[in-house]
N, C-alpha and C. Protein backbone atom coordinates (compact mmCIF):
# COMPACT_ATOMS: atom_id res chain seq x y z
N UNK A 1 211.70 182.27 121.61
CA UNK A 1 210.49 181.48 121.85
C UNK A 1 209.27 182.40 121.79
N UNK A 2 208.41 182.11 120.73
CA UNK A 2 207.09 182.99 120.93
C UNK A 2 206.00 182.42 121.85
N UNK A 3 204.96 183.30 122.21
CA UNK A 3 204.39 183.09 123.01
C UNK A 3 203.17 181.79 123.37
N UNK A 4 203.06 181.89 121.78
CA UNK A 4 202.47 180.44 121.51
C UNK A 4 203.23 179.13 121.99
N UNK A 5 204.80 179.22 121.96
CA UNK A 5 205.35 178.11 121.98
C UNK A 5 205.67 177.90 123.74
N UNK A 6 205.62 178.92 124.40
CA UNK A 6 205.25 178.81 125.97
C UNK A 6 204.28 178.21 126.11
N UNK A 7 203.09 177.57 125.58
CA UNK A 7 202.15 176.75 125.75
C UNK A 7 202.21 174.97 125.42
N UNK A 8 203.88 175.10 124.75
CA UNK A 8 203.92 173.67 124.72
C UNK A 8 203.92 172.97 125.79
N UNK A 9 203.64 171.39 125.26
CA UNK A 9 203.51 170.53 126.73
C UNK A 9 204.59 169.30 126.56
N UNK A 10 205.83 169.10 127.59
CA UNK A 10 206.04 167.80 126.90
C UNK A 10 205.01 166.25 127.51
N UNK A 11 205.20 165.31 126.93
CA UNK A 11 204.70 164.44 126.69
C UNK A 11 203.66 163.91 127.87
N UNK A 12 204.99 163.35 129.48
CA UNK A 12 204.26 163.87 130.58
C UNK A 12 203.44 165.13 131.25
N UNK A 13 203.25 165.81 130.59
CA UNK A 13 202.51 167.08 131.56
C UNK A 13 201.15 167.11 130.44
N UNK A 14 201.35 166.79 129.61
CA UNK A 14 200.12 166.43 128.21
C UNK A 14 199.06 165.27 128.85
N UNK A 15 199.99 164.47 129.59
CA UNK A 15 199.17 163.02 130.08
C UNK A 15 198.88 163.69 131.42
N UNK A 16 199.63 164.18 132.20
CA UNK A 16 198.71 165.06 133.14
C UNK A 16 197.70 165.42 132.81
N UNK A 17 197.70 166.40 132.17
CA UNK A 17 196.50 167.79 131.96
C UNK A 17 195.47 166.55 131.31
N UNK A 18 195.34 165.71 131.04
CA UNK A 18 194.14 164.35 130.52
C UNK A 18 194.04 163.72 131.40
N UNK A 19 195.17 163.57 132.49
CA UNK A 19 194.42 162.34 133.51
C UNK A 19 194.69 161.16 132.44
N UNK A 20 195.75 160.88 131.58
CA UNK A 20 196.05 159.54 131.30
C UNK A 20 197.43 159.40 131.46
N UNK A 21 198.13 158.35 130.70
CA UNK A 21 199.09 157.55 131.54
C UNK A 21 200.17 157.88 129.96
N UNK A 22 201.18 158.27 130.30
CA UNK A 22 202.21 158.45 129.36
C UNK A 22 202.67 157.18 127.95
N UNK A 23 201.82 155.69 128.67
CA UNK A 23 202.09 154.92 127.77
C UNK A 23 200.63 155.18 126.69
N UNK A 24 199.92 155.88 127.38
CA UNK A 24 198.17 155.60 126.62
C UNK A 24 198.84 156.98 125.13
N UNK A 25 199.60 158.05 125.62
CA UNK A 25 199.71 159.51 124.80
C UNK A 25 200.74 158.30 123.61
N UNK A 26 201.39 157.72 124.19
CA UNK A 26 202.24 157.22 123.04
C UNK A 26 201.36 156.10 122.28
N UNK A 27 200.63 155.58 122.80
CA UNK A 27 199.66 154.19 121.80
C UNK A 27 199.45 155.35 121.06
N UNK A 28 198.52 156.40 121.21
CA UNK A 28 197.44 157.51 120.46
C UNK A 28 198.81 157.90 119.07
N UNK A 29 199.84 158.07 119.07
CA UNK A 29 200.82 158.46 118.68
C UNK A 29 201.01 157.63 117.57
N UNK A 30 201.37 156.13 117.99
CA UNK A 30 201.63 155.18 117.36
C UNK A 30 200.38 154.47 116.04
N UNK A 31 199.33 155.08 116.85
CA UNK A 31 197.90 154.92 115.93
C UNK A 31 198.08 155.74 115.20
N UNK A 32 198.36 156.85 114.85
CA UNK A 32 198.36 158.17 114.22
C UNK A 32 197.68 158.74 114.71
N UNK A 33 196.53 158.97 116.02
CA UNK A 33 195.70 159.95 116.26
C UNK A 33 196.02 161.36 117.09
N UNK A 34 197.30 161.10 117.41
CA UNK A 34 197.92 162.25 117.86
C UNK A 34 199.33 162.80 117.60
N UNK A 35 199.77 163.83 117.10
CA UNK A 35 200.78 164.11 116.14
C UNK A 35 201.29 165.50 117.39
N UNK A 36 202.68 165.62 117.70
CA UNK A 36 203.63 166.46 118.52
C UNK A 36 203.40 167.82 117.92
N UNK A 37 203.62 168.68 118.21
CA UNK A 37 203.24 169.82 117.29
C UNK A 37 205.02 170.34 117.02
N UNK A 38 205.56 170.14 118.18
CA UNK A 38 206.76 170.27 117.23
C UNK A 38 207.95 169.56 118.35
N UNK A 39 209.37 169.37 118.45
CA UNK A 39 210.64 168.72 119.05
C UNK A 39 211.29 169.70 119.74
N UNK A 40 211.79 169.64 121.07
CA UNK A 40 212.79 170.34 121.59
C UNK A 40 213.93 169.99 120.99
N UNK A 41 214.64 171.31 121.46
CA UNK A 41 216.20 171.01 121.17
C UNK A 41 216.95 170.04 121.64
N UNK A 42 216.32 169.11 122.53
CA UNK A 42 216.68 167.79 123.17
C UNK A 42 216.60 167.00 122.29
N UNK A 43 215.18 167.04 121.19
CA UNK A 43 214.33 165.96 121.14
C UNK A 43 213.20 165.29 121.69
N UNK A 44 212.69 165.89 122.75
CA UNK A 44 211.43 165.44 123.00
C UNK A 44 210.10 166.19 122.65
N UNK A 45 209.18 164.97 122.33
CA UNK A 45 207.92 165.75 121.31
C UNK A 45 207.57 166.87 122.62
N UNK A 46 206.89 167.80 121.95
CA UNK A 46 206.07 168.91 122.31
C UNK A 46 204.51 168.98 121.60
N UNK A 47 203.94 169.51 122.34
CA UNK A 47 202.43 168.96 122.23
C UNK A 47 201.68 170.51 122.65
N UNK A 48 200.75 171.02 121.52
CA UNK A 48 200.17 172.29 122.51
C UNK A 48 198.99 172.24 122.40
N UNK A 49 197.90 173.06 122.84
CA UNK A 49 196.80 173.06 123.41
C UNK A 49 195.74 172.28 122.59
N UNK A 50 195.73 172.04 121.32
CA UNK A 50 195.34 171.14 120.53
C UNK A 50 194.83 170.12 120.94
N UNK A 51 196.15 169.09 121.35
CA UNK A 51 196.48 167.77 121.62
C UNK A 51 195.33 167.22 122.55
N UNK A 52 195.15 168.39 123.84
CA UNK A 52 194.60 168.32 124.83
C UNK A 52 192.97 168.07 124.22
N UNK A 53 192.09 169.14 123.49
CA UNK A 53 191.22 168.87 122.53
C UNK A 53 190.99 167.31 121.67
N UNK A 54 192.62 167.03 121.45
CA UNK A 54 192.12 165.84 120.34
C UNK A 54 191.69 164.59 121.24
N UNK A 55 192.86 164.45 122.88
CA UNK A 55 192.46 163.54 123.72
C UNK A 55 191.21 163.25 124.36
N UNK A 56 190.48 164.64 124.62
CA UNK A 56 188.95 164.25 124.64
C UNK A 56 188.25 163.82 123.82
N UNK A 57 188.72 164.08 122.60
CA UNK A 57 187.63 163.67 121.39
C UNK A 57 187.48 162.36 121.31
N UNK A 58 189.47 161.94 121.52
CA UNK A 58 189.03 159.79 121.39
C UNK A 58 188.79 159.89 122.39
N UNK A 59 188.91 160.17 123.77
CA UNK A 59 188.02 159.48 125.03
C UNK A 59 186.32 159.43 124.75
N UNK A 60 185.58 160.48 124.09
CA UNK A 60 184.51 161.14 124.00
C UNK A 60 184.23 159.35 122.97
N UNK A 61 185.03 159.67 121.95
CA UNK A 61 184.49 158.35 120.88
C UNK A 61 184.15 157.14 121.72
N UNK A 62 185.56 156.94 122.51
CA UNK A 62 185.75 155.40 122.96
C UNK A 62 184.25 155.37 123.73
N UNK A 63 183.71 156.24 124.68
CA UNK A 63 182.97 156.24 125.68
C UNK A 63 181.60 156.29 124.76
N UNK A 64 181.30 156.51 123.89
CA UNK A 64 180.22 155.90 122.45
C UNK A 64 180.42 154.81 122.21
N UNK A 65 181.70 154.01 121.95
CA UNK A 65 181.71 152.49 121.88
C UNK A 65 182.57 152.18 120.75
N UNK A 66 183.18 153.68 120.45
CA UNK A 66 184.56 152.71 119.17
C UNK A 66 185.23 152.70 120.16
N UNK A 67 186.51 151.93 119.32
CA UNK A 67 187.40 151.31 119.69
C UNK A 67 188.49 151.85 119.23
N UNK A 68 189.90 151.68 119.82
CA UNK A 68 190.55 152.74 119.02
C UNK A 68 191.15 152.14 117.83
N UNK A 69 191.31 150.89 117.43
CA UNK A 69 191.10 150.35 116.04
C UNK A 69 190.20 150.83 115.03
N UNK A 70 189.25 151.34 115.81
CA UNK A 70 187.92 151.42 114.95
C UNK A 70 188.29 153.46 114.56
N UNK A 71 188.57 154.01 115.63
CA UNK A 71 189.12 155.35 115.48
C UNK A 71 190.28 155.39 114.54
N UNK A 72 191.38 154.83 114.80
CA UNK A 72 191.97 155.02 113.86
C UNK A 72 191.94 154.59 112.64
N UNK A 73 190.77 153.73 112.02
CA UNK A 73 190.49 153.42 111.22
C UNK A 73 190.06 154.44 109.87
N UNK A 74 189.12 155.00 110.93
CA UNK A 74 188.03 156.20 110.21
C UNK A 74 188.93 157.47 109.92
N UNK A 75 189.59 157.86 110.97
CA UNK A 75 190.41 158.88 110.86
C UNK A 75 191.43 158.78 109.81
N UNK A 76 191.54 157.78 109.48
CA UNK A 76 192.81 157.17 107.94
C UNK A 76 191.65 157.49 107.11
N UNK A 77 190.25 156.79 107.05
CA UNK A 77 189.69 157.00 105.67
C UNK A 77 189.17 158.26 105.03
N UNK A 78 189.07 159.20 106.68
CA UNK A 78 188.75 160.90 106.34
C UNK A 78 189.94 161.72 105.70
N UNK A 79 191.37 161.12 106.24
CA UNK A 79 192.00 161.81 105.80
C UNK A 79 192.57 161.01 104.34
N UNK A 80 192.37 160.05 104.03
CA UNK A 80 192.60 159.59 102.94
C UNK A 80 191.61 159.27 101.52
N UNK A 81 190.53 160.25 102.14
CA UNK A 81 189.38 160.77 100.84
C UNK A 81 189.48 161.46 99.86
N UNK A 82 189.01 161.24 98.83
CA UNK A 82 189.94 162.18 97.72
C UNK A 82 188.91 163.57 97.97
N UNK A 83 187.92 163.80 98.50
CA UNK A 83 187.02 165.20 98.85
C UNK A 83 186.04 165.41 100.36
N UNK A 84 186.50 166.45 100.62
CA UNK A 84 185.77 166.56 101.83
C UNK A 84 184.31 165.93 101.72
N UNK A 85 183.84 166.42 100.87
CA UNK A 85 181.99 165.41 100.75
C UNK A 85 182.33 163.83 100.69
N UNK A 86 182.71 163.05 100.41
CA UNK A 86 183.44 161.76 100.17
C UNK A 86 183.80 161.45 101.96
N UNK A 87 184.57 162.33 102.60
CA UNK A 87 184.91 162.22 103.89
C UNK A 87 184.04 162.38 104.87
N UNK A 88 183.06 163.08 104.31
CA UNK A 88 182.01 163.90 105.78
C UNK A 88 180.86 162.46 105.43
N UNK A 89 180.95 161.79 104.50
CA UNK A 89 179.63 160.92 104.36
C UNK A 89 179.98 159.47 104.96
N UNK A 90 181.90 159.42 104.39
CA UNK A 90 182.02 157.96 105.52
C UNK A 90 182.13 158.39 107.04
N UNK A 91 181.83 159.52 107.20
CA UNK A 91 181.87 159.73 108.83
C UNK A 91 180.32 159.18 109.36
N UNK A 92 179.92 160.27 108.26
CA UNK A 92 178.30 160.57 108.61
C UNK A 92 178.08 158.37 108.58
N UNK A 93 178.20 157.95 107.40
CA UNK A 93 177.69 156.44 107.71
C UNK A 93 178.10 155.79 108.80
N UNK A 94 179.37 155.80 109.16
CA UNK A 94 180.11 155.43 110.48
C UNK A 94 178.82 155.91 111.95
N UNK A 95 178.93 156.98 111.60
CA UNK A 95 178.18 157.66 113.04
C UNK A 95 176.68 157.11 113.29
N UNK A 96 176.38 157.19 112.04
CA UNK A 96 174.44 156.71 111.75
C UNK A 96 174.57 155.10 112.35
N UNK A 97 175.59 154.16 112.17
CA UNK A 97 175.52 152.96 112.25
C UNK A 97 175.90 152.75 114.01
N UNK A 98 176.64 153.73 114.07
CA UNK A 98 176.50 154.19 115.95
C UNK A 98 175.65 154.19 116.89
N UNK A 99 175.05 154.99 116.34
CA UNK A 99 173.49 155.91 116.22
C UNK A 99 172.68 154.70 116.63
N UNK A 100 172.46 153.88 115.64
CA UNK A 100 171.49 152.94 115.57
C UNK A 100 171.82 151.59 116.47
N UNK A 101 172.95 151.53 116.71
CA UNK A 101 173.54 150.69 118.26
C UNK A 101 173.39 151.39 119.54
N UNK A 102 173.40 152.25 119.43
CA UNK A 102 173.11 152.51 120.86
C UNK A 102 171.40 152.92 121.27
N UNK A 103 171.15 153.40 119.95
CA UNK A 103 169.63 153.31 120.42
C UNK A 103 168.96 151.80 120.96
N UNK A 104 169.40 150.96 120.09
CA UNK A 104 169.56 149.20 120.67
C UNK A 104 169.55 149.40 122.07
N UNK A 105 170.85 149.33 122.32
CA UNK A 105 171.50 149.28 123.46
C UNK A 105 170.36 150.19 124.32
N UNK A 106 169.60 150.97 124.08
CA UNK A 106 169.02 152.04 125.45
C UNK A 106 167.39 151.16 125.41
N UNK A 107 167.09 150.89 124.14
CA UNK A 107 165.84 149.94 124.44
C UNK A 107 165.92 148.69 125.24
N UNK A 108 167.29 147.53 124.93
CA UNK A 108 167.35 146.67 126.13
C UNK A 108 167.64 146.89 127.07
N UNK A 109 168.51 148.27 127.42
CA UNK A 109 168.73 149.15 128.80
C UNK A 109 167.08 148.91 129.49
N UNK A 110 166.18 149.61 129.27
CA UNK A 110 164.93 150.18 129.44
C UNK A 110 164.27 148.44 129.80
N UNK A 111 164.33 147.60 128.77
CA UNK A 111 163.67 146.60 129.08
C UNK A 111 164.07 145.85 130.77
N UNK A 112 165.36 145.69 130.75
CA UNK A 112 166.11 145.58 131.95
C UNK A 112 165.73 146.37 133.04
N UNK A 113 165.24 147.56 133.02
CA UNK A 113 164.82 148.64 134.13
C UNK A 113 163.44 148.64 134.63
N UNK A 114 162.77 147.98 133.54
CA UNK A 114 161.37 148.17 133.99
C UNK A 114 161.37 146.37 134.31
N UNK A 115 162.02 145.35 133.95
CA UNK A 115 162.06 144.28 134.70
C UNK A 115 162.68 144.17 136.39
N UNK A 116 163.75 145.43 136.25
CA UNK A 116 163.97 145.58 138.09
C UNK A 116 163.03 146.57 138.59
N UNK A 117 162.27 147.22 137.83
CA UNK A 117 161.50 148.43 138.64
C UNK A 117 160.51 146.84 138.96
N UNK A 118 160.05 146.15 138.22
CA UNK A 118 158.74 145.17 138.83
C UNK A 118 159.09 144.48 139.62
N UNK A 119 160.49 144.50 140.02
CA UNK A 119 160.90 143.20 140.95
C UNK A 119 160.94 143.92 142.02
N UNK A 120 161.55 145.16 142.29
CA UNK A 120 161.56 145.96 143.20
C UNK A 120 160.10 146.15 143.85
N UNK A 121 159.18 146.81 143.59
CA UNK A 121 157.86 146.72 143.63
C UNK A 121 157.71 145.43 144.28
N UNK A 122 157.99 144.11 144.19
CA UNK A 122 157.25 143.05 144.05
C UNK A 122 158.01 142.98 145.67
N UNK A 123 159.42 142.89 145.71
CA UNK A 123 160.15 142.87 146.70
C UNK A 123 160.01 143.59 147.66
N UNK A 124 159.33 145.22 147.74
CA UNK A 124 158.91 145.86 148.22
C UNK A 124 158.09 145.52 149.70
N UNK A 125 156.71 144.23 148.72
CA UNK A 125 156.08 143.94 149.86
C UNK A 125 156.76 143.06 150.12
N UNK A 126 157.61 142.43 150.60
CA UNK A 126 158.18 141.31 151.06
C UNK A 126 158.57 141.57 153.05
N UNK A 127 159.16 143.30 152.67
CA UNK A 127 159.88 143.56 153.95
C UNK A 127 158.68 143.46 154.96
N UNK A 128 157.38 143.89 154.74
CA UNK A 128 156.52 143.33 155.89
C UNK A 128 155.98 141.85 155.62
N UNK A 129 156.79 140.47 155.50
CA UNK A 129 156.69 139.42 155.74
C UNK A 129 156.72 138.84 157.18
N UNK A 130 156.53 138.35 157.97
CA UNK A 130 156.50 137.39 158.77
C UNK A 130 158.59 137.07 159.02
N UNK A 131 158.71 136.32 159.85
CA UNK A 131 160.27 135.81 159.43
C UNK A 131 160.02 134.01 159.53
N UNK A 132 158.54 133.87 159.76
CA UNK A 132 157.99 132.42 159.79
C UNK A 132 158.56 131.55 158.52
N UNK A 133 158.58 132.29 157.81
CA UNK A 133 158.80 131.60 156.47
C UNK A 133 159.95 131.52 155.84
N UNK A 134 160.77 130.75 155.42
CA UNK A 134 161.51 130.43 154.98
C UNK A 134 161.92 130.35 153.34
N UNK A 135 163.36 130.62 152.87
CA UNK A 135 163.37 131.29 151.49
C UNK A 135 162.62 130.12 150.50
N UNK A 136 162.63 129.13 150.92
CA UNK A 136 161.69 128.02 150.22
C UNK A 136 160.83 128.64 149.66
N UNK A 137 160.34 129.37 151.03
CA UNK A 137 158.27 129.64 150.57
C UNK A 137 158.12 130.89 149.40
N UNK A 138 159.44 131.43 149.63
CA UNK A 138 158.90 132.44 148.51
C UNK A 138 158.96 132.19 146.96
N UNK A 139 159.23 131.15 146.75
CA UNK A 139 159.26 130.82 145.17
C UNK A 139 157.75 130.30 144.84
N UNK A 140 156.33 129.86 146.17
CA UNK A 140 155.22 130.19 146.22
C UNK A 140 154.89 131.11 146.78
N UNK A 141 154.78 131.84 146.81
CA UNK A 141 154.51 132.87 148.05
C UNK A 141 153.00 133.41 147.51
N UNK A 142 152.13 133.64 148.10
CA UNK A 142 150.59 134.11 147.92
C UNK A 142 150.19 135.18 148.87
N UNK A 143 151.20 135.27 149.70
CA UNK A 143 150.79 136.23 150.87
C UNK A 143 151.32 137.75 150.33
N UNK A 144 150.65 139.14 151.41
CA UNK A 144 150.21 140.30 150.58
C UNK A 144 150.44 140.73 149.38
N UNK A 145 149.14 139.83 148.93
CA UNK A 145 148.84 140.36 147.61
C UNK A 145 149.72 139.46 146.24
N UNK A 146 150.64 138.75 146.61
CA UNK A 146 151.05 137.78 145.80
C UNK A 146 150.17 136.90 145.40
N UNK A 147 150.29 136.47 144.24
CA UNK A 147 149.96 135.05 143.07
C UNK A 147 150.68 134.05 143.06
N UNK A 148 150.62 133.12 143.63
CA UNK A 148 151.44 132.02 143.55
C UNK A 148 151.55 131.90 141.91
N UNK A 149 153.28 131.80 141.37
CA UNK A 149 153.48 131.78 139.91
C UNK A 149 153.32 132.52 139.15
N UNK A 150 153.30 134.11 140.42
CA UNK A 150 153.16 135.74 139.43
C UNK A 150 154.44 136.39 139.89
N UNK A 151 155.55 135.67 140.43
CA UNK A 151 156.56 136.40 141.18
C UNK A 151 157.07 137.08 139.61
N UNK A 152 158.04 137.89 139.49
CA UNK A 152 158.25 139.10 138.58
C UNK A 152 159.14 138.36 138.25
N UNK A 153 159.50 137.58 136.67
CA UNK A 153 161.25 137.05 136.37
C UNK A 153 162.42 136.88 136.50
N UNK A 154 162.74 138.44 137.40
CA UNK A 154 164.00 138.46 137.46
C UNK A 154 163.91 137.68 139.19
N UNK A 155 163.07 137.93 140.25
CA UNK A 155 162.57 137.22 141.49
C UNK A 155 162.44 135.90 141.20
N UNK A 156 161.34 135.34 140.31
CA UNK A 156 161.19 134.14 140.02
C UNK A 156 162.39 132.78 140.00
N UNK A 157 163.49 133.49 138.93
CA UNK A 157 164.30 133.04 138.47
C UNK A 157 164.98 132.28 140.03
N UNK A 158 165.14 133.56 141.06
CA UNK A 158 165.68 133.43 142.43
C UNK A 158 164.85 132.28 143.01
N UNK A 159 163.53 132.75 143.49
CA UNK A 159 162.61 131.68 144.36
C UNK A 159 162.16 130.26 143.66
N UNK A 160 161.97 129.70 142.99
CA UNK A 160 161.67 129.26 142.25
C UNK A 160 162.87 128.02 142.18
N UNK A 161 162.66 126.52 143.03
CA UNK A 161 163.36 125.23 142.87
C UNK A 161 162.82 124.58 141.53
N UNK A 162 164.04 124.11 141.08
CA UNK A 162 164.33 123.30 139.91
C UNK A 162 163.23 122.17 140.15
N UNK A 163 162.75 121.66 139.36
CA UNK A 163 161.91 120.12 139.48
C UNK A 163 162.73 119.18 140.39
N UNK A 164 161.65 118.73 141.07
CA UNK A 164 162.95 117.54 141.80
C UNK A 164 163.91 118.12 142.99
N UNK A 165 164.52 119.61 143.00
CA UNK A 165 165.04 119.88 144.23
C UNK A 165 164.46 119.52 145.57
N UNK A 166 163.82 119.23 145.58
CA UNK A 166 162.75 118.86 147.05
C UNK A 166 163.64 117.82 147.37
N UNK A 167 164.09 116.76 146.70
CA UNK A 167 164.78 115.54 146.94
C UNK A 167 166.18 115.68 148.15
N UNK A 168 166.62 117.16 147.89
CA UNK A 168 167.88 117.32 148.63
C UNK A 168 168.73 118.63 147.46
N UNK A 169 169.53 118.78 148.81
CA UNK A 169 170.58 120.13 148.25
C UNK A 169 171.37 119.33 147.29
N UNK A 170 172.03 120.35 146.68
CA UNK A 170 173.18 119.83 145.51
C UNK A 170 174.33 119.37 145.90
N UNK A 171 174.23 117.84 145.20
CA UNK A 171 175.61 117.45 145.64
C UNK A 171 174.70 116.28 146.66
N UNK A 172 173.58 116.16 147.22
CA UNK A 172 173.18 115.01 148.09
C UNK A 172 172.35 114.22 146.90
N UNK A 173 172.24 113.01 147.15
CA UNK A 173 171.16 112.14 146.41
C UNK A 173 169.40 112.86 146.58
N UNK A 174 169.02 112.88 146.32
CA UNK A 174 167.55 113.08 145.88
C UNK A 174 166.84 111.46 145.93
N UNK A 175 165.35 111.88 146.15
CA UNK A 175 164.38 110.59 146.41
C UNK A 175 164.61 109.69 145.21
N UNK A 176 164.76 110.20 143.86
CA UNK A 176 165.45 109.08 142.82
C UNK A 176 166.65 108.65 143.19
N UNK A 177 167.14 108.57 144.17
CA UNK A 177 169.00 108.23 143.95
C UNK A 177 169.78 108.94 143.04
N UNK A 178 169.14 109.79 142.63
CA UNK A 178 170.27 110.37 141.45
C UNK A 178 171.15 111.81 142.65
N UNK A 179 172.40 111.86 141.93
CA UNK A 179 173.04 112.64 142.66
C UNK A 179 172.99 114.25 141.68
N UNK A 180 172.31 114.97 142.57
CA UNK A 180 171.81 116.31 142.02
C UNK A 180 173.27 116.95 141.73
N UNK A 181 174.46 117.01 142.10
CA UNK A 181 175.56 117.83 141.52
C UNK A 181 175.57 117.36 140.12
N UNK A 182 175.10 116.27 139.71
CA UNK A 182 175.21 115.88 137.95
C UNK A 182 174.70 116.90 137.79
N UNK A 183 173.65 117.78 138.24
CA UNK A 183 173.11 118.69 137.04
C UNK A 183 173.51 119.34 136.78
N UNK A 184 174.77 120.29 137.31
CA UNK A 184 175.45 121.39 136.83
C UNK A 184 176.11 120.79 135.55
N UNK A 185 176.71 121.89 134.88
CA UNK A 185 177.81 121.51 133.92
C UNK A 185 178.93 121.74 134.17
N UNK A 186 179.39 122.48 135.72
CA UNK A 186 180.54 122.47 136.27
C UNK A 186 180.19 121.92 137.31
N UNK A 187 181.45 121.39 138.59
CA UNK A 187 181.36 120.72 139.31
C UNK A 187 180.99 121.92 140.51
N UNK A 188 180.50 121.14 141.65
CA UNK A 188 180.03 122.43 142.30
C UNK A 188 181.22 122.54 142.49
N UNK A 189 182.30 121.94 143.32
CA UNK A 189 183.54 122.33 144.02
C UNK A 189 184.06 123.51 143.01
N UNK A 190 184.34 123.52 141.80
CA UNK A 190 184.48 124.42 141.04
C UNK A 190 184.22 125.44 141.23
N UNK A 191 182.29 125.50 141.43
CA UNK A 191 181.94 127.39 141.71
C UNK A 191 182.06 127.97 142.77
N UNK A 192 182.39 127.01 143.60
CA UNK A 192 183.16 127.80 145.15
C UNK A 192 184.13 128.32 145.05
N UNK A 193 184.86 128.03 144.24
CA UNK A 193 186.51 128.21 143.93
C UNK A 193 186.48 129.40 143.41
N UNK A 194 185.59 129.35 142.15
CA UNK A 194 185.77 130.54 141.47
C UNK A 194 184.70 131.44 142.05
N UNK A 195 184.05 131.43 142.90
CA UNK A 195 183.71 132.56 143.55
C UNK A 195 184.07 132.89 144.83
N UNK A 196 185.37 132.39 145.17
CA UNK A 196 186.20 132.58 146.53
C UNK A 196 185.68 132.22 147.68
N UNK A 197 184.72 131.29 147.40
CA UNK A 197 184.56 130.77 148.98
C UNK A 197 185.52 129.52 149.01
């Protein structure tokens, strides 16, 4: 045994040293993205310091947003290019089209952040409210420094009764006689259920 081959791993101690699960080393296997480096005299794969390298790389991908369909996809078409320039450019297009999703993804991130940074702010003054008032009032609220109908969207959305709620809670008749649980499109009994109350 040379000294290199004292560094093999079998299969479990490979999923150790990654912190994954012995069925995840065999999917990677079954995809082609990870190859044994060589068999004991038993028969069981052996795996050396490599392997460990290649498992970060798909974790590293997946955590960008392929998929491992999508990994083993690319990894077939790099290695099945007839020239490295041919291979480095469907990477390079693959990656650019990445690239350009997640920059997406960080501008509606951002839009989302500066809609809770204003709600926060807005909510901010709330904690020196009165306890006079009731969650009713804050869907008008005018007091420090509020605009009645300037509450911040993502707040709004909260304070802010449907037309007609004045009539009664959901599920009671309202001053039309109409029975306000019609308005959902599920039954209320339903969203209790599915939210475990």
């Amino acid at each position: 045994m040379t000294k290199d081959d004292s560094k093999l791993m079998r299969v479990g101690e490979l999923a150790k040293a990654v912190g994954k699960t012995v069925r995840a080393m065999h999917l990677y296997e079954e995809l082609g993205l990870l190859e044994p480096r060589s068999r004991s005299e038993g028969g069981f794969r052996l795996y050396g310091p490599e392997a460990v390298d290649r498992i970060h790389w798909i974790v590293k991908l997946q955590a960008i947003g392929f998929t491992l369909a999508e990994i083993q996809g690319f990894v077939g078409d790099f290695q099945g290019a007839d020239s490295g320039r041919e291979a480095t450019a469907r990477v390079r297009a693959l990656f650019t089209e990445k690239q350009s999703q997640i920059r997406e993804q960080i501008m509606q991130l951002q839009v989302i952040e500066n809609d809770l940074s204003e709600a926060l702010t807005y909510l901010d003054s709330c904690q020196t409210c009165t306890d006079d008032y009731a969650p009713a009032a804050c869907g008008v609220c005018d007091h420090h420094g509020h605009q009645r109908g300037e509450a911040p969207p993502l707040f709004a959305g909260l304070s802010r009764r449907s037309a007609g709620a004045a009539g009664g809670a959901a599920g009671t008749p309202s001053d039309d006689g109409k029975d306000k649980s019609k308005d959902f499109d599920v039954p209320v009994t339903v969203l209790y259920r599915e939210g475990g109350n």
